[in-house]
C-alpha atoms as a PDB file:
ATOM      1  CA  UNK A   1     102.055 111.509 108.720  1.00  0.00           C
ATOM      2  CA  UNK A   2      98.467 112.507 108.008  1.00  0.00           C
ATOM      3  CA  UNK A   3      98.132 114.543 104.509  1.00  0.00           C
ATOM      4  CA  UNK A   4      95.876 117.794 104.684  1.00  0.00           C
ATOM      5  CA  UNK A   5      93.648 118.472 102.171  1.00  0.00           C
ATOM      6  CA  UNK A   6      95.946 120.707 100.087  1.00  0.00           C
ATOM      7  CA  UNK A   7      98.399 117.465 100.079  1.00  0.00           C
ATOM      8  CA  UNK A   8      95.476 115.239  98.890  1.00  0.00           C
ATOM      9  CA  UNK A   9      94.687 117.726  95.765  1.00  0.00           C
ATOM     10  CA  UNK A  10      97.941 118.470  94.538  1.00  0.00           C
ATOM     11  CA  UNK A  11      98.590 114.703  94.609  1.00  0.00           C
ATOM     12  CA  UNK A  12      95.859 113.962  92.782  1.00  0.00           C
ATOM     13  CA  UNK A  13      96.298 116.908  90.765  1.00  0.00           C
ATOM     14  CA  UNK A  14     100.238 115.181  89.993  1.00  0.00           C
ATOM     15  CA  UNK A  15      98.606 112.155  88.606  1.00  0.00           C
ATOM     16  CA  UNK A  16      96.431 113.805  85.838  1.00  0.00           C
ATOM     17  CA  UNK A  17      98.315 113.688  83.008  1.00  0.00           C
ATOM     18  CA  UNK A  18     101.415 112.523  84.386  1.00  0.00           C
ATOM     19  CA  UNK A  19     100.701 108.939  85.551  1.00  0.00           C
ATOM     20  CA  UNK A  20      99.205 106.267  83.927  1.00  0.00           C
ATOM     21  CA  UNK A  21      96.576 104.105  86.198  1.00  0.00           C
ATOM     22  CA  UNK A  22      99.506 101.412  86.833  1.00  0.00           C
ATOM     23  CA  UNK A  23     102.245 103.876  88.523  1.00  0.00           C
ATOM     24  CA  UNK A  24      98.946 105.165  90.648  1.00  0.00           C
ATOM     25  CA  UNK A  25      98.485 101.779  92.040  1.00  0.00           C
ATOM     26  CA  UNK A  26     102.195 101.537  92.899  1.00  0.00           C
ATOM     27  CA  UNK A  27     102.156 104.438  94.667  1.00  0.00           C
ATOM     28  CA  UNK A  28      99.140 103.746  96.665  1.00  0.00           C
ATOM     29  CA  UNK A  29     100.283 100.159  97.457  1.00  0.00           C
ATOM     30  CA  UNK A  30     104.429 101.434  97.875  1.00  0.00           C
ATOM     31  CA  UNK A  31     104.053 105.160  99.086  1.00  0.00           C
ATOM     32  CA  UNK A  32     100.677 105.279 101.606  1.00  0.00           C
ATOM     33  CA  UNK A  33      98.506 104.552 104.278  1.00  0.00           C
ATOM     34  CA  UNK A  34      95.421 102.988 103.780  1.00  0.00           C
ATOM     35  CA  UNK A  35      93.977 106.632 105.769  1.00  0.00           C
ATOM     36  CA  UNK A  36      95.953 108.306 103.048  1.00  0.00           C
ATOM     37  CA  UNK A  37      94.818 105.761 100.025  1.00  0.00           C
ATOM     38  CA  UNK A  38      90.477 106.331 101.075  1.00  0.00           C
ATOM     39  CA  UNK A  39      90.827 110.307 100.965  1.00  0.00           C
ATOM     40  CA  UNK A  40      93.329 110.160  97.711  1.00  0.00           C
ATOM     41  CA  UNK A  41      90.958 107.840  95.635  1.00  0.00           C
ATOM     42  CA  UNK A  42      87.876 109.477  97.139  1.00  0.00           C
ATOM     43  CA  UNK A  43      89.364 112.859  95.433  1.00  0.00           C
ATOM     44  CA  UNK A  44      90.082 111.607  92.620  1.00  0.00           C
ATOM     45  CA  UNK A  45      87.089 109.484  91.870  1.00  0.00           C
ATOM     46  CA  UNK A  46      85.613 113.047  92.298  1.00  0.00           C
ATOM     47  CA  UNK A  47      87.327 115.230  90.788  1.00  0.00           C
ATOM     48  CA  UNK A  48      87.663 113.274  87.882  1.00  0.00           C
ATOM     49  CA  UNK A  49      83.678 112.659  87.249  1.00  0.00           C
ATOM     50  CA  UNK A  50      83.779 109.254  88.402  1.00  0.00           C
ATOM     51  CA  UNK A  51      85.884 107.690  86.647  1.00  0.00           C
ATOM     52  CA  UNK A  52      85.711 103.920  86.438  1.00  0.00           C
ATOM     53  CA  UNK A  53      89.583 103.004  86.449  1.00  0.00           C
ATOM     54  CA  UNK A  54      89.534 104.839  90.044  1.00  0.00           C
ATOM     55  CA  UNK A  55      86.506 102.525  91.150  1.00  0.00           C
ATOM     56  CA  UNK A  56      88.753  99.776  90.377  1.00  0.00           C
ATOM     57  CA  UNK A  57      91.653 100.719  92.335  1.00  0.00           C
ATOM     58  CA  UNK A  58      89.154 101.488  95.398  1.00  0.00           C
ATOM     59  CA  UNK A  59      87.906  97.757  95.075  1.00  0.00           C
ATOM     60  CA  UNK A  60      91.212  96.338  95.159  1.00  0.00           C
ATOM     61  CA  UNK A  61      92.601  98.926  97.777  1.00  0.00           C
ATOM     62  CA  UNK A  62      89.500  97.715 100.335  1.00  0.00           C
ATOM     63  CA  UNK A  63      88.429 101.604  99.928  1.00  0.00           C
ATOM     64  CA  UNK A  64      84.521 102.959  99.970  1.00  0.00           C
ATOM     65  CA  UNK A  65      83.991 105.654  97.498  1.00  0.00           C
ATOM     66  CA  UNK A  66      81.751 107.912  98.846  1.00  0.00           C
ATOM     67  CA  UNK A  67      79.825 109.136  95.886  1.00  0.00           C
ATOM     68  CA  UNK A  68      80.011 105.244  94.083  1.00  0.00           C
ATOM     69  CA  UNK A  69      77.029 104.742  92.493  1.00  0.00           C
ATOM     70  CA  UNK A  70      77.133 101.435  90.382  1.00  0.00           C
ATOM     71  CA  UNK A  71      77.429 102.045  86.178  1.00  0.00           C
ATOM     72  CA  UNK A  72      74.896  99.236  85.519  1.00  0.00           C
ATOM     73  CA  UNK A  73      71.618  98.795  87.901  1.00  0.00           C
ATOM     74  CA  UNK A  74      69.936  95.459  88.450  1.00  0.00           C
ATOM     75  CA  UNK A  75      67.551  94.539  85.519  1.00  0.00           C
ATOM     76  CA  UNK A  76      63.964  93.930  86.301  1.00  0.00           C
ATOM     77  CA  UNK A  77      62.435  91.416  84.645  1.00  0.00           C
END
């Protein structure tokens, strides 16, 4: 079953506060499709200012943040 939007932000919205980053990850990996895992991280990467935990999660999930931009850019020497 595809999740609407409103289902995507009061998930995330369940999370803050409520879950630490280790029962997020056993959700995603017990409780959703990998459809339903790319819009939930995307919104929360968002909606919590790009947070860096959530980036993590997204790498090991296989999912493309849309607004990723690296913390650390490439030196030049």
């Amino acid at each position: 079953m595809n999740k609407t939007k409103e289902d995507i932000e009061w998930q995330v919205n369940m999370w803050d506060g409520n879950m630490n980053i280790f029962e997020i990850y056993d959700e995603l990996r017990d409780g959703h499709t990998g459809e339903e895992q790319e819009a939930l991280l995307n919104h929360a990467y968002d909606t919590w200012h790009y947070n860096d935990l959530i980036a993590e999660l997204a790498s090991h999930f296989g999912v493309t943040l849309h607004n990723y931009e690296p913390k650390l850019r490439k030196l030049a020497l």
